[in-house]
N, C-alpha and C. Protein backbone atom coordinates (compact mmCIF):
# COMPACT_ATOMS: atom_id res chain seq x y z
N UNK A 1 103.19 47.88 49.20
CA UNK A 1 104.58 47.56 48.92
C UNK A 1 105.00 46.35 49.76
N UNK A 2 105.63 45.51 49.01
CA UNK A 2 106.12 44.08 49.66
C UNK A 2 107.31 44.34 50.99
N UNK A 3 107.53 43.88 51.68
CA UNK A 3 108.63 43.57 52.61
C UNK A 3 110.00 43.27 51.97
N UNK A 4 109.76 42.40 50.95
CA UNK A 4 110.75 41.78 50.54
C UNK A 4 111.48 42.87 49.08
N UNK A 5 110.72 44.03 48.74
CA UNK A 5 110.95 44.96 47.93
C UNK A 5 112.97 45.20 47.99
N UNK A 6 113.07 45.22 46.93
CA UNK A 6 114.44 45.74 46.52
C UNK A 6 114.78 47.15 45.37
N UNK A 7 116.09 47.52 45.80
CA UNK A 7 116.10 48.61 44.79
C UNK A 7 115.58 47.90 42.70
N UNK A 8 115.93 48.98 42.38
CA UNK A 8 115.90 48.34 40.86
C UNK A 8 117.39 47.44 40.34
N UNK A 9 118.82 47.45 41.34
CA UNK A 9 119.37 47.28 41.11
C UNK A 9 119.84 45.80 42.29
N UNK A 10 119.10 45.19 43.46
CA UNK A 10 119.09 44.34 43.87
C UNK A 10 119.66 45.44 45.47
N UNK A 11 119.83 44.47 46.45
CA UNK A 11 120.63 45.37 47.46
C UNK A 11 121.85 45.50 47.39
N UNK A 12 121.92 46.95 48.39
CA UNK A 12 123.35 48.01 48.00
C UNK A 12 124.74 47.25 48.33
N UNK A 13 124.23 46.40 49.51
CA UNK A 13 125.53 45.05 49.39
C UNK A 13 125.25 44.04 49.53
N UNK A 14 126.10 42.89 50.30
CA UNK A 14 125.72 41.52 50.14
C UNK A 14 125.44 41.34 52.03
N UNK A 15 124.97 40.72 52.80
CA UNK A 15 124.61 40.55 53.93
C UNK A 15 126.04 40.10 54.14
N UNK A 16 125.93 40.84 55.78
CA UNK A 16 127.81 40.41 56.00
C UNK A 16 128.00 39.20 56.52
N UNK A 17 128.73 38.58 57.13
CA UNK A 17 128.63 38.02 58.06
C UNK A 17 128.34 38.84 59.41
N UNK A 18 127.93 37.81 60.52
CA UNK A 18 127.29 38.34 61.52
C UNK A 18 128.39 38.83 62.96
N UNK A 19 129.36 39.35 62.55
CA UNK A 19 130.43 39.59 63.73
C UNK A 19 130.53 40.67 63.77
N UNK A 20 130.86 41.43 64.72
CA UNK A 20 130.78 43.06 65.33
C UNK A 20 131.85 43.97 64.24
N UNK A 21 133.17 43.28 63.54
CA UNK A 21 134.09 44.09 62.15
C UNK A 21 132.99 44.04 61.02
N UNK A 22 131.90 42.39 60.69
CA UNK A 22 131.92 42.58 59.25
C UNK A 22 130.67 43.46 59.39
N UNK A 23 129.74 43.38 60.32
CA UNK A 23 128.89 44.57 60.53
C UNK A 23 129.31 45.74 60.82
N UNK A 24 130.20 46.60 61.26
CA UNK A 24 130.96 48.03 61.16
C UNK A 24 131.23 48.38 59.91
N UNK A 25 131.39 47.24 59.25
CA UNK A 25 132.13 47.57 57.39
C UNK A 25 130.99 47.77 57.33
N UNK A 26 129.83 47.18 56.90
CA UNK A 26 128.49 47.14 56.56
C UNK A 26 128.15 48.07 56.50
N UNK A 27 127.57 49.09 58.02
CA UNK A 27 127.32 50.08 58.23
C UNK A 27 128.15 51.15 57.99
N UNK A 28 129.18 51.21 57.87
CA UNK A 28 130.31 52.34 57.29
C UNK A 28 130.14 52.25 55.44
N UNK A 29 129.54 50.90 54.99
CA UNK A 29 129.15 51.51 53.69
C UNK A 29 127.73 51.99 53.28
N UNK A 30 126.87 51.81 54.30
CA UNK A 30 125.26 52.25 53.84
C UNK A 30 124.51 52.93 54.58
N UNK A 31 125.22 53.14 55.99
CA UNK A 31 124.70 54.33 56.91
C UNK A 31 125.91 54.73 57.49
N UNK A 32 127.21 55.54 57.16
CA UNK A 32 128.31 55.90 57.89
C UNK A 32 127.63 56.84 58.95
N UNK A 33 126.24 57.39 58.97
CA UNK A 33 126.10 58.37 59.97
C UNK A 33 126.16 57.59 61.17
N UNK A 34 125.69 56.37 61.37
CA UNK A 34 125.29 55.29 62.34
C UNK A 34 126.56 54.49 62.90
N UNK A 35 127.41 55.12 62.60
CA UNK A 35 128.93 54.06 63.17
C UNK A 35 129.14 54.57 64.76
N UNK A 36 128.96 55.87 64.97
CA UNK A 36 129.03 56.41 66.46
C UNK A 36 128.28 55.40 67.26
N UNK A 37 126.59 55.26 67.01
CA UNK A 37 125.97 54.57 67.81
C UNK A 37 125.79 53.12 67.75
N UNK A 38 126.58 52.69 66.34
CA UNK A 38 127.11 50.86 66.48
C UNK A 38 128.36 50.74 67.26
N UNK A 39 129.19 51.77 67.34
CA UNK A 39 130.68 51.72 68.25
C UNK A 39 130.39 52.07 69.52
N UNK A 40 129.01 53.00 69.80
CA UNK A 40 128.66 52.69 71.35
C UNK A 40 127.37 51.55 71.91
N UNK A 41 127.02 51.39 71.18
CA UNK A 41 126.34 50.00 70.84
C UNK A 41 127.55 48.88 71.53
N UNK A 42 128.24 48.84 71.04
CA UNK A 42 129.17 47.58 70.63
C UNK A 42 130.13 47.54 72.21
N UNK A 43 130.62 49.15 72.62
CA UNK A 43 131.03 49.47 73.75
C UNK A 43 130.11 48.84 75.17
N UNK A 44 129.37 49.10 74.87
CA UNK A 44 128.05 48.78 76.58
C UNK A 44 127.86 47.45 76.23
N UNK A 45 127.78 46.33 74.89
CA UNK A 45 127.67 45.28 75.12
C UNK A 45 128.68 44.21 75.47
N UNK A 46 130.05 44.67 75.21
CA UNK A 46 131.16 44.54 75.67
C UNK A 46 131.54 44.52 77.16
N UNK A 47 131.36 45.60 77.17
CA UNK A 47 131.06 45.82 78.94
C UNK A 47 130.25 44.86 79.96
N UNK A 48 129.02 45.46 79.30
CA UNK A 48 127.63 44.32 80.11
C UNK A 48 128.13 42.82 80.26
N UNK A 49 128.55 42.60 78.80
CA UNK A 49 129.10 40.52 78.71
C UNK A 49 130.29 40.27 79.85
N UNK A 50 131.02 42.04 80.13
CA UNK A 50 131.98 41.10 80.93
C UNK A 50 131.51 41.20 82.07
N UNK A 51 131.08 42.31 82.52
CA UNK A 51 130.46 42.39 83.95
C UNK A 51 129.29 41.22 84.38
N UNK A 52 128.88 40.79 83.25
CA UNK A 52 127.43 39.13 83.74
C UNK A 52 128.38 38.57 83.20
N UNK A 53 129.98 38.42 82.75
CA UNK A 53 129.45 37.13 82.49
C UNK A 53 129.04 35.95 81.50
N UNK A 54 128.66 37.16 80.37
CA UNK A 54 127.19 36.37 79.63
C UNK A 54 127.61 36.74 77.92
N UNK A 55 127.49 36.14 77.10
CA UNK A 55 126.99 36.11 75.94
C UNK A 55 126.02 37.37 75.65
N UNK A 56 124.98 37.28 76.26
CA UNK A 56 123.72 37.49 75.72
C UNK A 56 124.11 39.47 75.20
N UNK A 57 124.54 40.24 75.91
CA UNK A 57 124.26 41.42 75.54
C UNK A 57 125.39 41.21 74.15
N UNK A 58 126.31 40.65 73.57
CA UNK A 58 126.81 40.73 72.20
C UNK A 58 126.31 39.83 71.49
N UNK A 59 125.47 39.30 71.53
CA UNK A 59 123.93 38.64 71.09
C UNK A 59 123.17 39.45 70.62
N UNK A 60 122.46 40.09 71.87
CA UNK A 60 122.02 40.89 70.62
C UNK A 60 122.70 42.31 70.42
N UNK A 61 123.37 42.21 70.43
CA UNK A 61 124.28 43.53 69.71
C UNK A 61 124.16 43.43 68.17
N UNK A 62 124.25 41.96 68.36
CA UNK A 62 125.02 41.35 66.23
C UNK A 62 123.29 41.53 66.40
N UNK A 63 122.36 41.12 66.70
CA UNK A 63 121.08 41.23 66.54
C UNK A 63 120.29 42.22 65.52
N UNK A 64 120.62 43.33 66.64
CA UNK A 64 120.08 44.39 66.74
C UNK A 64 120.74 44.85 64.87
N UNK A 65 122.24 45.06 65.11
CA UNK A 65 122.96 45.16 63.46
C UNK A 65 122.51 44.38 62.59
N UNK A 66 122.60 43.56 62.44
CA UNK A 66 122.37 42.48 61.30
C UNK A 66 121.10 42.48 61.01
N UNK A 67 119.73 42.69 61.97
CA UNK A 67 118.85 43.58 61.41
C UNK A 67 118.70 44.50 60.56
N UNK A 68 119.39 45.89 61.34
CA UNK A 68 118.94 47.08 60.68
C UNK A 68 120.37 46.96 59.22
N UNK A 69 121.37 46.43 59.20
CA UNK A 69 121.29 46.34 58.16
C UNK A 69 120.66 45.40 57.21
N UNK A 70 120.40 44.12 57.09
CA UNK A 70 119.53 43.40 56.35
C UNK A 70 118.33 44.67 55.80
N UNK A 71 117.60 45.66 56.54
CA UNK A 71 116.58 46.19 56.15
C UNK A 71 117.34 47.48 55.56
N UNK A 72 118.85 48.52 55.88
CA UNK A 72 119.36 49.23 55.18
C UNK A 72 119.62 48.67 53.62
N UNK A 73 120.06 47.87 53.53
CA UNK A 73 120.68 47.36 52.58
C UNK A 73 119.69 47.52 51.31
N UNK A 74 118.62 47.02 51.73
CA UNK A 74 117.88 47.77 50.62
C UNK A 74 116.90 49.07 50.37
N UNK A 75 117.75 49.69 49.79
CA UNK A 75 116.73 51.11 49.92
C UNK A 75 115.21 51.53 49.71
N UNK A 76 114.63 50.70 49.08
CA UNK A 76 113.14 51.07 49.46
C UNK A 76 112.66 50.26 50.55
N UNK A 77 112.96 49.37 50.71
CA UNK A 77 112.58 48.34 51.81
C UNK A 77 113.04 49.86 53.71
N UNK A 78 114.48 50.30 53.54
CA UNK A 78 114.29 50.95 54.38
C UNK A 78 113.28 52.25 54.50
N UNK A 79 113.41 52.78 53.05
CA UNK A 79 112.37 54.03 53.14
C UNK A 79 111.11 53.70 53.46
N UNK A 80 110.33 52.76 53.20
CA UNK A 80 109.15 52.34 53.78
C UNK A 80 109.11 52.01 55.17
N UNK A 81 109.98 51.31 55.84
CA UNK A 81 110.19 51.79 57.08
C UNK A 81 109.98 52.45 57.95
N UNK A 82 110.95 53.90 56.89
CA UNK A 82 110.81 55.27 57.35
C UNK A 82 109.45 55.83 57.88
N UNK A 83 108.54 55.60 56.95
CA UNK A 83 107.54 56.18 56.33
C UNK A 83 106.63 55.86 57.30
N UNK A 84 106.80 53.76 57.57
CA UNK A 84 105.54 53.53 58.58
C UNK A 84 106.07 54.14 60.00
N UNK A 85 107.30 54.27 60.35
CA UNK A 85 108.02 54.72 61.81
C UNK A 85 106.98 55.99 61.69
N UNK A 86 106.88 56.91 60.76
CA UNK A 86 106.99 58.23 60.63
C UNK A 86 105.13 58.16 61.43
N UNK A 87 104.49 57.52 60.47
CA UNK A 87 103.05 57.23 60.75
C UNK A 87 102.82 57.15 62.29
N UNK A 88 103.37 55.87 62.46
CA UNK A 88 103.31 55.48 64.31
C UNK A 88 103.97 56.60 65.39
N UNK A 89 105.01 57.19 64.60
CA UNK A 89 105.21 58.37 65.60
C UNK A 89 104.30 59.76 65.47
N UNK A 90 103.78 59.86 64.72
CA UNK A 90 102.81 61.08 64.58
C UNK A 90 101.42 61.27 65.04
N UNK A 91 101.06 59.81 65.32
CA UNK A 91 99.91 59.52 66.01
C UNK A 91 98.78 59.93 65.89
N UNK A 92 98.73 59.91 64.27
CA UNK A 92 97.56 60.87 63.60
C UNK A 92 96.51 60.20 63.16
N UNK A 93 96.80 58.51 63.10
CA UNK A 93 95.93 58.00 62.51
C UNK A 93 95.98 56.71 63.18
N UNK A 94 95.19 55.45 63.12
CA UNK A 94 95.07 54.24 63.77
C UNK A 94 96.42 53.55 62.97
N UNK A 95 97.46 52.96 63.78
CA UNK A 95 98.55 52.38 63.82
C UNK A 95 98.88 51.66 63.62
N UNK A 96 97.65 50.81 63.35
CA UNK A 96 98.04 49.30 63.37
C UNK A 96 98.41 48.36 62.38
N UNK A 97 97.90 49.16 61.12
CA UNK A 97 98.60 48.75 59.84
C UNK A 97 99.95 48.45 59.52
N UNK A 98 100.21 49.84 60.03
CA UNK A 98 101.86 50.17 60.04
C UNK A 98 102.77 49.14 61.23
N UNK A 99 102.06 49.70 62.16
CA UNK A 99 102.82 48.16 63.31
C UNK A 99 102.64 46.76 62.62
N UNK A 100 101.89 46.49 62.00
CA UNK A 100 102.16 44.98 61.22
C UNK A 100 103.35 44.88 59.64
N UNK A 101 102.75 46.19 59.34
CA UNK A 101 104.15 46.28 58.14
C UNK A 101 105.57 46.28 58.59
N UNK A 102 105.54 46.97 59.78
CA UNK A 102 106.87 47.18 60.69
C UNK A 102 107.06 46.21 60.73
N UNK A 103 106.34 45.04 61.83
CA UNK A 103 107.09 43.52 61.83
C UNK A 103 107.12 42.69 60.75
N UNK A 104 106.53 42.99 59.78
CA UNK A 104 106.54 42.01 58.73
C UNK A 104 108.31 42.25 58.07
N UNK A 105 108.38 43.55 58.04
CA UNK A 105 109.67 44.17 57.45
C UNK A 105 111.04 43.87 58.90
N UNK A 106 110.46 43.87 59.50
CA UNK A 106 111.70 43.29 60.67
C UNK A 106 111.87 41.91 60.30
N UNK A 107 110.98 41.12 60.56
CA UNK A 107 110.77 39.46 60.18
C UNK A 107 111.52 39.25 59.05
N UNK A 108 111.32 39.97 57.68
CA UNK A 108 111.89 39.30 57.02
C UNK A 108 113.01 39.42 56.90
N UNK A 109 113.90 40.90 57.30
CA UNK A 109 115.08 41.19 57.33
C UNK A 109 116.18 40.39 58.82
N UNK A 110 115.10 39.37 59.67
CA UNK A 110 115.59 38.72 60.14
C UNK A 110 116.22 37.61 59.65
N UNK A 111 114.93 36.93 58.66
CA UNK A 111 115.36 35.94 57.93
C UNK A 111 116.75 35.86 56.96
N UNK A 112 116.65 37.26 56.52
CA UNK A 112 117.78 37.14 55.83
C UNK A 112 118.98 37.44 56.43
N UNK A 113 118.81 38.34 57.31
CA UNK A 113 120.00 37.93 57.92
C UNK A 113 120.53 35.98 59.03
N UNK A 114 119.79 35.45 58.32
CA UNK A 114 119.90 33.72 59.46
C UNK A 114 119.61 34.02 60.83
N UNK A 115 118.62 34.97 61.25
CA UNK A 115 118.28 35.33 63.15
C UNK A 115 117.41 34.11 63.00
């Protein structure tokens, strides 16, 4: 199965823009279970930027989101995912297939999101 795989109907939305609201919408429409740990996500990188200082921890905050949705967004693209996570955590068999499908499927859901 390709990386770049989509439902039969294209993906479930359109890539958001990359800011900490249009990613909360995002995820409140294609994983609402996941809003707790993007709102504490979003909390500690908030924090961290002011305490350094720095950019970098709401960097990759939008990162880290704009990832996993780019790869939610389309549903077989995430279930395969699932499937290779499931492999590498079970540790039943040599891994390494799956660790390259993994990044191939991160990579491209980077691309589309503009990382």
């Amino acid at each position: 199965m390709s990386a770049q795989t989509d439902g039969p109907y294209g993906p479930l939305i359109p890539m958001p823009e990359l800011t900490p609201d249009a990613l909360r919408a995002a995820v409140a429409r294609i994983a609402p279970s996941r809003i707790p740990a993007l709102t504490q996500h979003l909390f500690e990188a908030t924090t961290n930027a002011q305490q350094t200082q720095s950019l970098a921890p709401l960097r990759a905050f939008v990162h880290s989101w704009a990832v996993f949705v780019a790869i939610e967004r389309h549903p077989q693209r995430a279930a395969r995912l699932h499937e290779l996570e499931h492999v590498v955590d079970a540790g039943e068999r040599d891994p390494a297939e799956a660790i390259a499908e993994i990044r191939a499927i991160r990579e491209a859901a980077e691309a589309e999101a503009g990382l």
